[in-house]
Protein backbone atom coordinates (compact mmCIF):
# COMPACT_ATOMS: atom_id res chain seq x y z
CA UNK A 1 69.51 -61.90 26.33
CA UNK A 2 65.96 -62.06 27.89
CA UNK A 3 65.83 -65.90 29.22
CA UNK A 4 62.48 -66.84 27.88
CA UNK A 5 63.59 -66.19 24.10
CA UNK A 6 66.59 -68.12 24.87
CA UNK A 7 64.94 -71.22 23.57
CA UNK A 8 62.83 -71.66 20.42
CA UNK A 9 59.73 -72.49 22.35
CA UNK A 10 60.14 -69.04 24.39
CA UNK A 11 60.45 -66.83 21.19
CA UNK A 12 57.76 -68.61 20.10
CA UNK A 13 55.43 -68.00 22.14
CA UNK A 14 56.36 -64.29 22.74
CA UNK A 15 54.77 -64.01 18.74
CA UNK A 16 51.44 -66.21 19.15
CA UNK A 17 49.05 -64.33 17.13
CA UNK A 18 52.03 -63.14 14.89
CA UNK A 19 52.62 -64.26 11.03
CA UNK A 20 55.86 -65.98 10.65
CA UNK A 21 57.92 -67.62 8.16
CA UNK A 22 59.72 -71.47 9.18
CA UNK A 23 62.51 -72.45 7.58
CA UNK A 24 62.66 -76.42 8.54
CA UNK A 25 64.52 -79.33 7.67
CA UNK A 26 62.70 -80.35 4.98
CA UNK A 27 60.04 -78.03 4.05
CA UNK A 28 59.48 -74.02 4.24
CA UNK A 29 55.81 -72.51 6.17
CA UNK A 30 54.17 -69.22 6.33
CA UNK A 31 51.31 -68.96 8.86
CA UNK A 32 49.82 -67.57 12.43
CA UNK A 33 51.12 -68.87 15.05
CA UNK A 34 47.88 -69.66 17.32
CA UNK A 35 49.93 -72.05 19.81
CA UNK A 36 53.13 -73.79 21.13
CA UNK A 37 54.62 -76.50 23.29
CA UNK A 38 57.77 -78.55 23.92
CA UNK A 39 56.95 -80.40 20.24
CA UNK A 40 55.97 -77.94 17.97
CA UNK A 41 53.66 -74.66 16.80
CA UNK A 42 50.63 -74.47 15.96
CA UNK A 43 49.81 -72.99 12.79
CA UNK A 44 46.69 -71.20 11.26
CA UNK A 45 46.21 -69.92 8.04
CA UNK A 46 49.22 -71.61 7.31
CA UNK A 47 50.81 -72.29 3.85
CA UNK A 48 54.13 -75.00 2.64
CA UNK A 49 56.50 -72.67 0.60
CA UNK A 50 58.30 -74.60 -1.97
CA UNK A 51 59.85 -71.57 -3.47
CA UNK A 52 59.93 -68.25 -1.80
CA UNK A 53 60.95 -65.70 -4.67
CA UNK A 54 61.88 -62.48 -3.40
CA UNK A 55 61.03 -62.19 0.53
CA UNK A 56 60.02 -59.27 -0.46
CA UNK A 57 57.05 -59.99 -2.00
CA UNK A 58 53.81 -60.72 -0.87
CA UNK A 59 53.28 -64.21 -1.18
CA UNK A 60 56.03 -67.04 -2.06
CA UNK A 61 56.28 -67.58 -6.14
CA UNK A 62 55.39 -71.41 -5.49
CA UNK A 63 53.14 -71.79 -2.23
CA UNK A 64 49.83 -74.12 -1.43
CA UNK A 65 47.32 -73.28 1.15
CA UNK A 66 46.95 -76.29 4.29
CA UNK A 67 43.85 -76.59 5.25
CA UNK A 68 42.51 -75.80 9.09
CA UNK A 69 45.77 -75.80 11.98
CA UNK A 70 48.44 -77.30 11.61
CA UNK A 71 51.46 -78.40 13.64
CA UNK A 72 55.01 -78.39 12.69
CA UNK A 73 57.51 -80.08 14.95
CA UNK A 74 59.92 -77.52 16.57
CA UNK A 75 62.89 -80.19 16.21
CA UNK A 76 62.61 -79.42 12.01
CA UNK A 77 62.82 -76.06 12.57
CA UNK A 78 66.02 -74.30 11.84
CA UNK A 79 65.14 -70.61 11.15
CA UNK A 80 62.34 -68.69 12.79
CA UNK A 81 61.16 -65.30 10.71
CA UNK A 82 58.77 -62.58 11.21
CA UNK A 83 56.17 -62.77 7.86
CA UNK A 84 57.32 -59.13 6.62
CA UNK A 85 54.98 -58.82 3.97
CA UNK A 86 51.74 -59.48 6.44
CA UNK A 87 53.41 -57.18 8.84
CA UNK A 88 54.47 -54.33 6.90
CA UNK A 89 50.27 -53.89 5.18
CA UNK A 90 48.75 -54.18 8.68
């Protein structure tokens, strides 16, 4: 396994300027990531997914848009996602 994507921050930042989709503790996020450090990611366009539907799909059955960046602390992440359905219509 390539030693900088051994960590979350290093397969992180090998997809700034990529959608993804963050599973966290508490909460679910869609967004691009536009930065990263030791605490967290940097979101834009970023949205809190409180139900998901079929991944499938392009946007989340029960989503709300956050306003400007946003930052998500890499400790509540659990699962790290590409966005599919932004990727697969570029």
């Amino acid at each position: 396994m390539d030693n900088v994507a051994a960590t979350k921050e290093g397969f992180l930042k090998k997809m700034i300027g990529d959608p993804v989709f963050l599973i966290g503790v508490r909460y679910a996020y869609r967004g691009t990531i536009v930065g990263v450090s030791s605490d967290g990611i940097v979101l834009k366009d970023a949205y809190v997914v409180f139900n998901t539907g079929s991944l499938s799909n392009k946007k989340a059955s029960n989503e709300e848009a956050l306003p400007g960046l946003n930052f998500v602390a890499l400790d509540a992440v659990e699962v790290i996602l590409p966005y599919l359905p932004l990727i697969l219509q570029k």
